[in-house]
PDB file of N, CA and C in Angstrom:
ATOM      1  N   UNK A   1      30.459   9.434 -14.047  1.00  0.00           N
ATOM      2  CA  UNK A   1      29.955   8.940 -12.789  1.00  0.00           C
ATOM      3  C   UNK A   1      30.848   9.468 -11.670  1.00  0.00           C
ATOM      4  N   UNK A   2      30.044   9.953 -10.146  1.00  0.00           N
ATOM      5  CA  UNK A   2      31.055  10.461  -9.445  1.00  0.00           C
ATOM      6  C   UNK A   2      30.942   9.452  -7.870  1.00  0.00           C
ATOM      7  N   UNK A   3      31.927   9.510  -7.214  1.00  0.00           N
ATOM      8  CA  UNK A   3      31.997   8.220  -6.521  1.00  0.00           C
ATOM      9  C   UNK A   3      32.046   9.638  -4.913  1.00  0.00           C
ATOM     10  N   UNK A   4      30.981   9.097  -4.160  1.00  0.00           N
ATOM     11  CA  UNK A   4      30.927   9.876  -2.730  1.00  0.00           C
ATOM     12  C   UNK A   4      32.678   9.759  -2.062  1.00  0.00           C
ATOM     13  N   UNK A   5      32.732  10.255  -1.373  1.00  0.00           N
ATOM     14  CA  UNK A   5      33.912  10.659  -0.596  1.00  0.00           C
ATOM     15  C   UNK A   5      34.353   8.961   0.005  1.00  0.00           C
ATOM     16  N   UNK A   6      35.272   8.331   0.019  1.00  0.00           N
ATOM     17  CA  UNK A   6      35.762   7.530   0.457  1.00  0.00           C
ATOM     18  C   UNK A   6      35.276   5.916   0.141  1.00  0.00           C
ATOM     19  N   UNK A   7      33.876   6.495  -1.042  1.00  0.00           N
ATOM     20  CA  UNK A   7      33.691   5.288  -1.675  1.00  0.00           C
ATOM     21  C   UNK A   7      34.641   4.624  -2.574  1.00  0.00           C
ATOM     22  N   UNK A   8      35.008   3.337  -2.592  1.00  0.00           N
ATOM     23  CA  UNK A   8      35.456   2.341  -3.875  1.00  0.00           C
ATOM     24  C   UNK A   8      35.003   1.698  -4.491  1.00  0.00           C
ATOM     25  N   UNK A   9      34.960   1.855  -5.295  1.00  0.00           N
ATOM     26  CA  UNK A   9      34.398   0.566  -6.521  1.00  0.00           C
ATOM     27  C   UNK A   9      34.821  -0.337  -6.971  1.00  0.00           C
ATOM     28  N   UNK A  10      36.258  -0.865  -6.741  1.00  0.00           N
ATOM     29  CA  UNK A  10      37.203  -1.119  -7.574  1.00  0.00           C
ATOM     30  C   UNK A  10      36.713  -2.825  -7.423  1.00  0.00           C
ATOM     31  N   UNK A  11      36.137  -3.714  -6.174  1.00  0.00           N
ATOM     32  CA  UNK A  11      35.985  -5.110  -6.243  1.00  0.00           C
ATOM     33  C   UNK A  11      34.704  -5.350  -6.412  1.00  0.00           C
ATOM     34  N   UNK A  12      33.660  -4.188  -7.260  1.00  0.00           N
ATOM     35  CA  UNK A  12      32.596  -4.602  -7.526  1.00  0.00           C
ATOM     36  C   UNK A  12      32.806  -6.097  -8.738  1.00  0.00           C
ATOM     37  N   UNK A  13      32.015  -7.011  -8.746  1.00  0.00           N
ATOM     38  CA  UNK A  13      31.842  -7.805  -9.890  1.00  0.00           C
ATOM     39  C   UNK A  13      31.284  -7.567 -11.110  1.00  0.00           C
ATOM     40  N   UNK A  14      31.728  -8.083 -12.178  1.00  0.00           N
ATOM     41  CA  UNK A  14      31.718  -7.503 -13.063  1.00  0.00           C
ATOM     42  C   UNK A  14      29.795  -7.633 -13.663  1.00  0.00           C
ATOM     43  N   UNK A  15      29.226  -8.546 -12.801  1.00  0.00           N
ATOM     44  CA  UNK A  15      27.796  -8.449 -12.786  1.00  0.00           C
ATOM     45  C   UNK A  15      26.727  -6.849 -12.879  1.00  0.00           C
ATOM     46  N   UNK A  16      27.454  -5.993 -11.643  1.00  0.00           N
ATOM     47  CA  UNK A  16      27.462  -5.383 -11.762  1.00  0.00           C
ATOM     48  C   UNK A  16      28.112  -4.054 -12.153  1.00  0.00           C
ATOM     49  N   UNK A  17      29.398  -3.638 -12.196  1.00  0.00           N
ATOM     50  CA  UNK A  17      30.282  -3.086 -12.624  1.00  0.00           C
ATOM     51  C   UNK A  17      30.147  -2.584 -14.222  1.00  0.00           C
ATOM     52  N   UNK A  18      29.505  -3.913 -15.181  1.00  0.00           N
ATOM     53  CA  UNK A  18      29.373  -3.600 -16.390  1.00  0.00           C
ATOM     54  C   UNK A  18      28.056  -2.961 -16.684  1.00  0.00           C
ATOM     55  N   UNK A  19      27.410  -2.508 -15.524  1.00  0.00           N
ATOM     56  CA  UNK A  19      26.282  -1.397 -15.765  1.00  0.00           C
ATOM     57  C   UNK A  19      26.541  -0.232 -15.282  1.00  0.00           C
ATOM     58  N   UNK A  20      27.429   0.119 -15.197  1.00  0.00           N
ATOM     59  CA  UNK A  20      27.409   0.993 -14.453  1.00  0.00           C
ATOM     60  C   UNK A  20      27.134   2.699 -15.540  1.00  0.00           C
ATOM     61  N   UNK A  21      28.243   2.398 -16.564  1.00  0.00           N
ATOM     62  CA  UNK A  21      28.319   3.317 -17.584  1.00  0.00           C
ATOM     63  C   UNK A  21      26.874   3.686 -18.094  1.00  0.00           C
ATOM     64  N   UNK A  22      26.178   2.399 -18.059  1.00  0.00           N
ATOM     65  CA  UNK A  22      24.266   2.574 -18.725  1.00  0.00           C
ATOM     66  C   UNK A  22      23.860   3.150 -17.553  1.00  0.00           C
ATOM     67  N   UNK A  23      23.999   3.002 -16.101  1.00  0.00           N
ATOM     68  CA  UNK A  23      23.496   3.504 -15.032  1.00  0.00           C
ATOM     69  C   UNK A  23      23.414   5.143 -15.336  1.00  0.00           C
ATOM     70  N   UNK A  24      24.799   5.389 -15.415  1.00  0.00           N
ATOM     71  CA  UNK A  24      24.807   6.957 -15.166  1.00  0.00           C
ATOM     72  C   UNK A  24      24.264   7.678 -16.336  1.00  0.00           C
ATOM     73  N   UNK A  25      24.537   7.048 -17.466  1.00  0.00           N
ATOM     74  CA  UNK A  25      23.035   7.346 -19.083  1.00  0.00           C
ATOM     75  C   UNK A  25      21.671   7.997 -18.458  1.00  0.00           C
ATOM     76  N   UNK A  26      21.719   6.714 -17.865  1.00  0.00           N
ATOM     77  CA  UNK A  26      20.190   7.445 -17.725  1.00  0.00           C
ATOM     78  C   UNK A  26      19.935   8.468 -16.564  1.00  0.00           C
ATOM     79  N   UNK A  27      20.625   8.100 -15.748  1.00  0.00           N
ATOM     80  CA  UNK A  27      20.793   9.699 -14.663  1.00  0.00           C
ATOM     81  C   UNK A  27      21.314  10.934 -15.862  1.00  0.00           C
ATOM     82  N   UNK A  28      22.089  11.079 -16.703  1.00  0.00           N
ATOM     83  CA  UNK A  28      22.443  12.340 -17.240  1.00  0.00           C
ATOM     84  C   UNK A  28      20.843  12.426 -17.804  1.00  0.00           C
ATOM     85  N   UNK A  29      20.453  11.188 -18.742  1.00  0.00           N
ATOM     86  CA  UNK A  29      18.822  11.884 -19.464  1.00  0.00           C
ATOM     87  C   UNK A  29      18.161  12.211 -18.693  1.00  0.00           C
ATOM     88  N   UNK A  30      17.490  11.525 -17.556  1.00  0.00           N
ATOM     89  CA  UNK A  30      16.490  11.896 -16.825  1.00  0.00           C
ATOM     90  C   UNK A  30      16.899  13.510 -15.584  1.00  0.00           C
ATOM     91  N   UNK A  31      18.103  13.868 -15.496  1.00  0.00           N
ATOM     92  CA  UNK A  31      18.186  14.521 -14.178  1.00  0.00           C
ATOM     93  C   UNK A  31      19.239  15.810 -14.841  1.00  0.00           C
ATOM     94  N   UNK A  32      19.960  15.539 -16.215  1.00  0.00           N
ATOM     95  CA  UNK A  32      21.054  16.097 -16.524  1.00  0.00           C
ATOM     96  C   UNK A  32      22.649  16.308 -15.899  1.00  0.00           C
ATOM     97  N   UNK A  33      22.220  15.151 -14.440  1.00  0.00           N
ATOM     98  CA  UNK A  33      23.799  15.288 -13.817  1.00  0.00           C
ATOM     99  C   UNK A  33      24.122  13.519 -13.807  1.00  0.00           C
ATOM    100  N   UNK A  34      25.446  13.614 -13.526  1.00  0.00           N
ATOM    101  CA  UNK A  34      25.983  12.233 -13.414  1.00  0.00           C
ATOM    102  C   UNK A  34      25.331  11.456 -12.444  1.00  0.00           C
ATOM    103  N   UNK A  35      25.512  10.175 -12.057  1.00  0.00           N
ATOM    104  CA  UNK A  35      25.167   9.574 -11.309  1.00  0.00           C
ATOM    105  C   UNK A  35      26.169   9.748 -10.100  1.00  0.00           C
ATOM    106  N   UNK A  36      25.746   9.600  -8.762  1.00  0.00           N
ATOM    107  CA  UNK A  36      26.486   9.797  -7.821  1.00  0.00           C
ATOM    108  C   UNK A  36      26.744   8.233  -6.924  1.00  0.00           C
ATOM    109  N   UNK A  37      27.455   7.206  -6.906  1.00  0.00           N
ATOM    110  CA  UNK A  37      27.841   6.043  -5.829  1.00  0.00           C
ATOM    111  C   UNK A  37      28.071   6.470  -4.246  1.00  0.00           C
ATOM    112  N   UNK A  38      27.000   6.422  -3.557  1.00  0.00           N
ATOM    113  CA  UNK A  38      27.253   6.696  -2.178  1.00  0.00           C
ATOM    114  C   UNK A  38      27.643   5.099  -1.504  1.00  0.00           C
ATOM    115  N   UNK A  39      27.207   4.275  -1.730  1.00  0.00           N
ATOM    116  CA  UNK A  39      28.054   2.770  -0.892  1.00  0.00           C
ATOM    117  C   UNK A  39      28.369   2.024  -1.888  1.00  0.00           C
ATOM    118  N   UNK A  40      29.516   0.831  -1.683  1.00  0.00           N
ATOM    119  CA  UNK A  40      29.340  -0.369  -2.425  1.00  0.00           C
ATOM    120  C   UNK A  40      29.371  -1.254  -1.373  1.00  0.00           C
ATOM    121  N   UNK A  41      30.634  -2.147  -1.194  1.00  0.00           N
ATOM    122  CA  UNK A  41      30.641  -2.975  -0.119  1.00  0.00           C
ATOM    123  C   UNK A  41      30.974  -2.782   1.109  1.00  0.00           C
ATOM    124  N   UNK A  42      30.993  -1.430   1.437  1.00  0.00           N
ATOM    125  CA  UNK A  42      31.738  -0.677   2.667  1.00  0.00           C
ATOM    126  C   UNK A  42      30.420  -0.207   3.564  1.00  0.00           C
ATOM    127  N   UNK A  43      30.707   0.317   4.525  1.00  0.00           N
ATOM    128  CA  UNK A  43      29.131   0.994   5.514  1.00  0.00           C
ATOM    129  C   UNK A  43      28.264  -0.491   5.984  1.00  0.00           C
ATOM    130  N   UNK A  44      27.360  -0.120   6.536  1.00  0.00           N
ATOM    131  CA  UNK A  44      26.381  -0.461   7.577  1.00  0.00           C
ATOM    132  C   UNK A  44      25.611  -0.900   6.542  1.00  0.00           C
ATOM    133  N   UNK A  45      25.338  -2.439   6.285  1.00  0.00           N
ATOM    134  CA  UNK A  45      24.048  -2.622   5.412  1.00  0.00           C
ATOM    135  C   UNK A  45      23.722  -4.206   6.286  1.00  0.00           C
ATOM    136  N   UNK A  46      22.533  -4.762   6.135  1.00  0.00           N
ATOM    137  CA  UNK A  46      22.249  -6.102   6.548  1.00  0.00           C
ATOM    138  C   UNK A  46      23.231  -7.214   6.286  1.00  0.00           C
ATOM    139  N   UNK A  47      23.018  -8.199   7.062  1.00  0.00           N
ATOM    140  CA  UNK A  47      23.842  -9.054   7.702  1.00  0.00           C
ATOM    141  C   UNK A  47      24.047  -9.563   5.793  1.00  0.00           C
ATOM    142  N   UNK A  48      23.132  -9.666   5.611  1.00  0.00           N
ATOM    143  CA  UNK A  48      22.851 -11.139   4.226  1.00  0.00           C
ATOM    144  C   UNK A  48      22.911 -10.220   3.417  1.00  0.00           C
ATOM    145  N   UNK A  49      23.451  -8.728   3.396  1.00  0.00           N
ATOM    146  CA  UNK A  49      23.266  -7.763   2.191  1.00  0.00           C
ATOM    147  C   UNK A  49      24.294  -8.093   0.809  1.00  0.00           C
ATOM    148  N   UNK A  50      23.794  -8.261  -0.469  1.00  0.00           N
ATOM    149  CA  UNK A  50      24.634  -8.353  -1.199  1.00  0.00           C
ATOM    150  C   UNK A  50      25.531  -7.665  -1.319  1.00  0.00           C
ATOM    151  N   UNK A  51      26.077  -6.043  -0.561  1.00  0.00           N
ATOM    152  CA  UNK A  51      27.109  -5.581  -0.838  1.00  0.00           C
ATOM    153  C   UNK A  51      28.020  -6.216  -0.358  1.00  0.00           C
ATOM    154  N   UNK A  52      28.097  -6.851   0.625  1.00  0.00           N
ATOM    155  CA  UNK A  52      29.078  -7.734   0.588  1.00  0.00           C
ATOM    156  C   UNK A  52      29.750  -8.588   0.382  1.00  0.00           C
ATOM    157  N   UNK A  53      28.982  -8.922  -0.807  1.00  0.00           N
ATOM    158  CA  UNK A  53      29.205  -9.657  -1.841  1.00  0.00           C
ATOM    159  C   UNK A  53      29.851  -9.241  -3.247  1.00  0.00           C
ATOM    160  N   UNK A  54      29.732  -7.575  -2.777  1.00  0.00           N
ATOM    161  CA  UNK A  54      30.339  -6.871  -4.223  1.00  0.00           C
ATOM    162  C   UNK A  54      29.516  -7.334  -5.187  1.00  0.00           C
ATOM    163  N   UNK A  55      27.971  -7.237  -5.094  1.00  0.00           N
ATOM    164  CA  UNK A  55      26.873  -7.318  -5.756  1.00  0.00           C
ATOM    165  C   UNK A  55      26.035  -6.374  -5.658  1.00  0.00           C
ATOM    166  N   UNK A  56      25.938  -5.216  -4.909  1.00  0.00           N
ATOM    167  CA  UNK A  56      24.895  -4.327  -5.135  1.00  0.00           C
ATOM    168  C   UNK A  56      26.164  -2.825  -4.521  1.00  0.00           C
ATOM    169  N   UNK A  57      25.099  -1.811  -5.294  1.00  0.00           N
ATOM    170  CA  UNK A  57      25.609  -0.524  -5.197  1.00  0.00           C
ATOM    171  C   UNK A  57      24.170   0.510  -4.936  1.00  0.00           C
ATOM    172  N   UNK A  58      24.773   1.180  -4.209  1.00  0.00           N
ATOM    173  CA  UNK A  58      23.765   2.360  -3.764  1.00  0.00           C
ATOM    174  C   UNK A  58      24.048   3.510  -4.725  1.00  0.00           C
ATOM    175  N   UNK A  59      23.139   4.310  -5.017  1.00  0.00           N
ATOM    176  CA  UNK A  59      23.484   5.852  -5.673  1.00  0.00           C
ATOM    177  C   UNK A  59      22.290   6.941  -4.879  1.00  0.00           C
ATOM    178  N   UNK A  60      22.978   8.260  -5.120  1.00  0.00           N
ATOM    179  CA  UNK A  60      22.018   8.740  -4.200  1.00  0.00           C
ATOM    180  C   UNK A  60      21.140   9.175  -5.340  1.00  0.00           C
ATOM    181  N   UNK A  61      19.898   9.286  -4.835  1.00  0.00           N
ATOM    182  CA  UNK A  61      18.315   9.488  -5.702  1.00  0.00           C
ATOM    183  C   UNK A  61      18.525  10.747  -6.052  1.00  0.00           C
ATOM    184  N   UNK A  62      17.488  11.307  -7.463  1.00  0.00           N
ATOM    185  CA  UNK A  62      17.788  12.636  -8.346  1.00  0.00           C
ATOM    186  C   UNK A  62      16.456  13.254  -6.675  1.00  0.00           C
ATOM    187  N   UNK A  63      16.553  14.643  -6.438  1.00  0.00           N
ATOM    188  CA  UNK A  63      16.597  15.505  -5.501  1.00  0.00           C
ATOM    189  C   UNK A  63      14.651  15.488  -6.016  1.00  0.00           C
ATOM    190  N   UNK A  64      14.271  15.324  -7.250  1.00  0.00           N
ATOM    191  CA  UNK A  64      13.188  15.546  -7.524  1.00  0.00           C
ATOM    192  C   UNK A  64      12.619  14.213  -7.405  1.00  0.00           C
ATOM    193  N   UNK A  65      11.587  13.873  -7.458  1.00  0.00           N
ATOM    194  CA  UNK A  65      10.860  12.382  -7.044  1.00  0.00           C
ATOM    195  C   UNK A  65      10.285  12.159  -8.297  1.00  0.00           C
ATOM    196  N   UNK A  66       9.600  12.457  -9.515  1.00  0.00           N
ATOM    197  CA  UNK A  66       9.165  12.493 -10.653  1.00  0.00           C
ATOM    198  C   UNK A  66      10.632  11.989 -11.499  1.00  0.00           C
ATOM    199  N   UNK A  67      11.957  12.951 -11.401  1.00  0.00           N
ATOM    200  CA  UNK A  67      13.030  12.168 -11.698  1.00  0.00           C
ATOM    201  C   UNK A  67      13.609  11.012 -11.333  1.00  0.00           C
ATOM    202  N   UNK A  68      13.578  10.966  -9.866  1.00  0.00           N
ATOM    203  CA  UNK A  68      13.767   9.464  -9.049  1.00  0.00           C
ATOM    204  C   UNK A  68      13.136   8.512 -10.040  1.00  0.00           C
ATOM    205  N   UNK A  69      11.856   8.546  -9.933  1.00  0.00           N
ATOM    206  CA  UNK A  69      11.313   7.383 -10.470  1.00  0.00           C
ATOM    207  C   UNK A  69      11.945   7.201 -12.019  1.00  0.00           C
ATOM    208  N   UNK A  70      11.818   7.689 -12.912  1.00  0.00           N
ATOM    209  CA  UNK A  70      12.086   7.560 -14.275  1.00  0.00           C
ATOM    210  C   UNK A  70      14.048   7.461 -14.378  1.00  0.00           C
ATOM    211  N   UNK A  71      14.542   7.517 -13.687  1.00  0.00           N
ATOM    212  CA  UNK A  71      15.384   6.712 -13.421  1.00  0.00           C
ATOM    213  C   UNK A  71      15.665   5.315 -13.034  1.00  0.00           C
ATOM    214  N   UNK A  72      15.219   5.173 -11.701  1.00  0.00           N
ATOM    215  CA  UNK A  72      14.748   3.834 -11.479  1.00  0.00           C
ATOM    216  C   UNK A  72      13.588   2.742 -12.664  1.00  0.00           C
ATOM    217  N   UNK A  73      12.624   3.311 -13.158  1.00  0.00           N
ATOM    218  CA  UNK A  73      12.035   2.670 -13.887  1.00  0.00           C
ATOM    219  C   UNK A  73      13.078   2.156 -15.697  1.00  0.00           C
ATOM    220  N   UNK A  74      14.191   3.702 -15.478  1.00  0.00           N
ATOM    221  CA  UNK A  74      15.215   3.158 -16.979  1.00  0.00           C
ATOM    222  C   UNK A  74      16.375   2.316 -16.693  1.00  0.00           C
ATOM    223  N   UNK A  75      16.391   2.254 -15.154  1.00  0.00           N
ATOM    224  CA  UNK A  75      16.888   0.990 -14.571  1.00  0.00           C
ATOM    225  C   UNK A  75      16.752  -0.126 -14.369  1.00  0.00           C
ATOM    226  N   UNK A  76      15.503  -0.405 -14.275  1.00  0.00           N
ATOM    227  CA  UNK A  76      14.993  -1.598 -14.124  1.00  0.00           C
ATOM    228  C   UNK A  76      14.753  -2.396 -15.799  1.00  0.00           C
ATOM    229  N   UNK A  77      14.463  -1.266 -16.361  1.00  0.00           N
ATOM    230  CA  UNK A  77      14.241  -1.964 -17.874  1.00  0.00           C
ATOM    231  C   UNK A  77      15.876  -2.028 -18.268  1.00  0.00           C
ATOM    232  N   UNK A  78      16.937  -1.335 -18.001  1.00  0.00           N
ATOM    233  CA  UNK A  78      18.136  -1.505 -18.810  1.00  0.00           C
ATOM    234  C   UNK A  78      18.710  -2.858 -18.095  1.00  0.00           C
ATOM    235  N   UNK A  79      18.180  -2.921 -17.040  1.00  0.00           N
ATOM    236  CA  UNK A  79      19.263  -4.073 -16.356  1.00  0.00           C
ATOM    237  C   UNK A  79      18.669  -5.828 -16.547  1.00  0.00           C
ATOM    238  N   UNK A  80      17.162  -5.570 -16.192  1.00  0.00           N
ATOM    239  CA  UNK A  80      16.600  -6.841 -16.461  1.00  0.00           C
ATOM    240  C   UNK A  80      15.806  -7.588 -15.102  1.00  0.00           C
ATOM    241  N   UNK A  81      15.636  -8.581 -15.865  1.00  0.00           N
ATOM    242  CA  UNK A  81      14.700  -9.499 -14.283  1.00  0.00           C
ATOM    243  C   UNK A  81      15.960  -9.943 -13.010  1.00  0.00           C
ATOM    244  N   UNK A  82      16.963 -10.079 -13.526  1.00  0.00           N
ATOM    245  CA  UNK A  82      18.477 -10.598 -12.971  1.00  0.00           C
ATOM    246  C   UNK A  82      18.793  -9.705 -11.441  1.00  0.00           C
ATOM    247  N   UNK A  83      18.120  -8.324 -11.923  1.00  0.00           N
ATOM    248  CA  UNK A  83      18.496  -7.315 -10.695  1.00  0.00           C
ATOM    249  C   UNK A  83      17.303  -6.570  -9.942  1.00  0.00           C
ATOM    250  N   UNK A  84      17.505  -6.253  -8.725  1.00  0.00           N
ATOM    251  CA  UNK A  84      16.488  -5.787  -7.993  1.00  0.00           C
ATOM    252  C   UNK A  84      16.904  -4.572  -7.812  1.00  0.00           C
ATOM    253  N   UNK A  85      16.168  -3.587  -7.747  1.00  0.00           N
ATOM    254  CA  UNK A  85      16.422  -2.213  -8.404  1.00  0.00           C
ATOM    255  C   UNK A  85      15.121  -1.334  -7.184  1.00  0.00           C
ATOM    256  N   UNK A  86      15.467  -0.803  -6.257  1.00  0.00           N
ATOM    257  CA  UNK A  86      15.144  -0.148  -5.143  1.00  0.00           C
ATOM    258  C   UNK A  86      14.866   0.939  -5.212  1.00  0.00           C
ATOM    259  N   UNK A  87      14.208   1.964  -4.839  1.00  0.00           N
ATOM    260  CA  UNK A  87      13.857   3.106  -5.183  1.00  0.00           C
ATOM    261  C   UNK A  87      13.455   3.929  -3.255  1.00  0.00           C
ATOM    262  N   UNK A  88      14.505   4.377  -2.608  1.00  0.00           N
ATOM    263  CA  UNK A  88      14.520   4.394  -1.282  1.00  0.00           C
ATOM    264  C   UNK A  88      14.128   5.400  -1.000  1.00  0.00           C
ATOM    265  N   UNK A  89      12.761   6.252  -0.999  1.00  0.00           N
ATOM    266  CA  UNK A  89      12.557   7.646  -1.232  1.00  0.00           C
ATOM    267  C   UNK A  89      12.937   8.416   0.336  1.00  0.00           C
ATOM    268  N   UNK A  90      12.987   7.494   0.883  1.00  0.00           N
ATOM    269  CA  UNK A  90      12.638   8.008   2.671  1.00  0.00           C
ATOM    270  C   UNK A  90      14.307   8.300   3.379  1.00  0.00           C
ATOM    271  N   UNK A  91      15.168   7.655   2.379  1.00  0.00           N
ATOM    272  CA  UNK A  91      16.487   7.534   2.785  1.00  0.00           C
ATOM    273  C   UNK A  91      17.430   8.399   1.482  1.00  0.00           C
ATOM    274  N   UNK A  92      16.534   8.473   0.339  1.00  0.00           N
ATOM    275  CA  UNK A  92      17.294   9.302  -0.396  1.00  0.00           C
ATOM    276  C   UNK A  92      18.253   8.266  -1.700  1.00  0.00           C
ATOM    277  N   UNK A  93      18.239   7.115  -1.824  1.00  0.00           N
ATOM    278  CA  UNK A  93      19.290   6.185  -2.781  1.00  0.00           C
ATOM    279  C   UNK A  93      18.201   5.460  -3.519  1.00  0.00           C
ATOM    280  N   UNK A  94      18.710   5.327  -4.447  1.00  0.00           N
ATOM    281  CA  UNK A  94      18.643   3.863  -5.169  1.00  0.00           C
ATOM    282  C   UNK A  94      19.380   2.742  -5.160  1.00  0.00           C
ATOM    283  N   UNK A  95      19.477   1.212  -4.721  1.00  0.00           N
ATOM    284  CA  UNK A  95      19.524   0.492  -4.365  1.00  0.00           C
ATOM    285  C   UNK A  95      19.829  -0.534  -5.334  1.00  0.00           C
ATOM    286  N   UNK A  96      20.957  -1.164  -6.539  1.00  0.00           N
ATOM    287  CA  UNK A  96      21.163  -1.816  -8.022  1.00  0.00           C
ATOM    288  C   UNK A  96      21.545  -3.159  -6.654  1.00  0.00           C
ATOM    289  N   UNK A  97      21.384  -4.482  -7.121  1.00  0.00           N
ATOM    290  CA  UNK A  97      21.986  -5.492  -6.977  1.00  0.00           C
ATOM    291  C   UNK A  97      21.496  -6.861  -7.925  1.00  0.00           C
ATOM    292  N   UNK A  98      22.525  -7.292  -7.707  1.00  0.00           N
ATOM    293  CA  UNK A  98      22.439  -8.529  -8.988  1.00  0.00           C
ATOM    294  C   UNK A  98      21.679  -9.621  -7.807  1.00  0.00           C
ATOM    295  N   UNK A  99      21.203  -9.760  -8.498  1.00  0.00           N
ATOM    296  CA  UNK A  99      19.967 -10.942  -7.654  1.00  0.00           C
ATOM    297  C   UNK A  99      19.571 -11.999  -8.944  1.00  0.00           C
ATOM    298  N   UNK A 100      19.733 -13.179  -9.152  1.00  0.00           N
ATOM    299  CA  UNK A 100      19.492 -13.848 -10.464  1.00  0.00           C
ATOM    300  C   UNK A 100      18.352 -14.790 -10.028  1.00  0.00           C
ATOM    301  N   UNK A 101      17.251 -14.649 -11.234  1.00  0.00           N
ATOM    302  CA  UNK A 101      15.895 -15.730 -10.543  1.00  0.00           C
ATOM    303  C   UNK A 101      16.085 -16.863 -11.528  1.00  0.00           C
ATOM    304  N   UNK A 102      15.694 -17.612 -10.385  1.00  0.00           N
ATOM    305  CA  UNK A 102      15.745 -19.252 -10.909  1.00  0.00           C
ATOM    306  C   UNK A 102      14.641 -19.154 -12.025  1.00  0.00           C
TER     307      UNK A 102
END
């Protein structure tokens, strides 16, 4: 997994943190490159955004859109109902955060 320029990871929770290794799995199957972390709790996101909670992480999207998706879709099945899993085609990321339903 490769972390954008001046990103940290280090106070993600371990909610999310312990996906991360399955995250980038399926970016190597579907795309053949690592996964890339462009935000965690750092940058410009909404007021109520879980990154600031050290609950959600951005990655930037595979360059092809047929790959995008089948990433995101081996995301959503590896992680579960627990996380909301974004697919940002217009901005370029995918969007992981732990969100738990009652």
């Amino acid at each position: 997994m490769l972390l954008k320029m001046g990103v940290d990871h280090s106070r993600l929770k371990p909610e999310i943190s312990k996906h991360l290794d399955a995250i980038d799995e399926i970016f190597k199957k579907e795309t053949g490159f690592e996964a890339v972390i462009t935000s965690t709790y750092g940058g410009d996101h909404l007021a109520r955004s879980k990154h600031y909670l050290n609950l959600a992480i951005d990655f930037r999207r595979p360059a092809l859109l047929p790959q995008a998706r089948r990433v995101h879709s081996g995301i959503v099945l590896a992680l579960g109902r627990d996380y909301d899993v974004i697919l940002n085609t217009e901005k370029g990321y995918i969007h992981v955060e732990y969100d738990p339903k009652a």
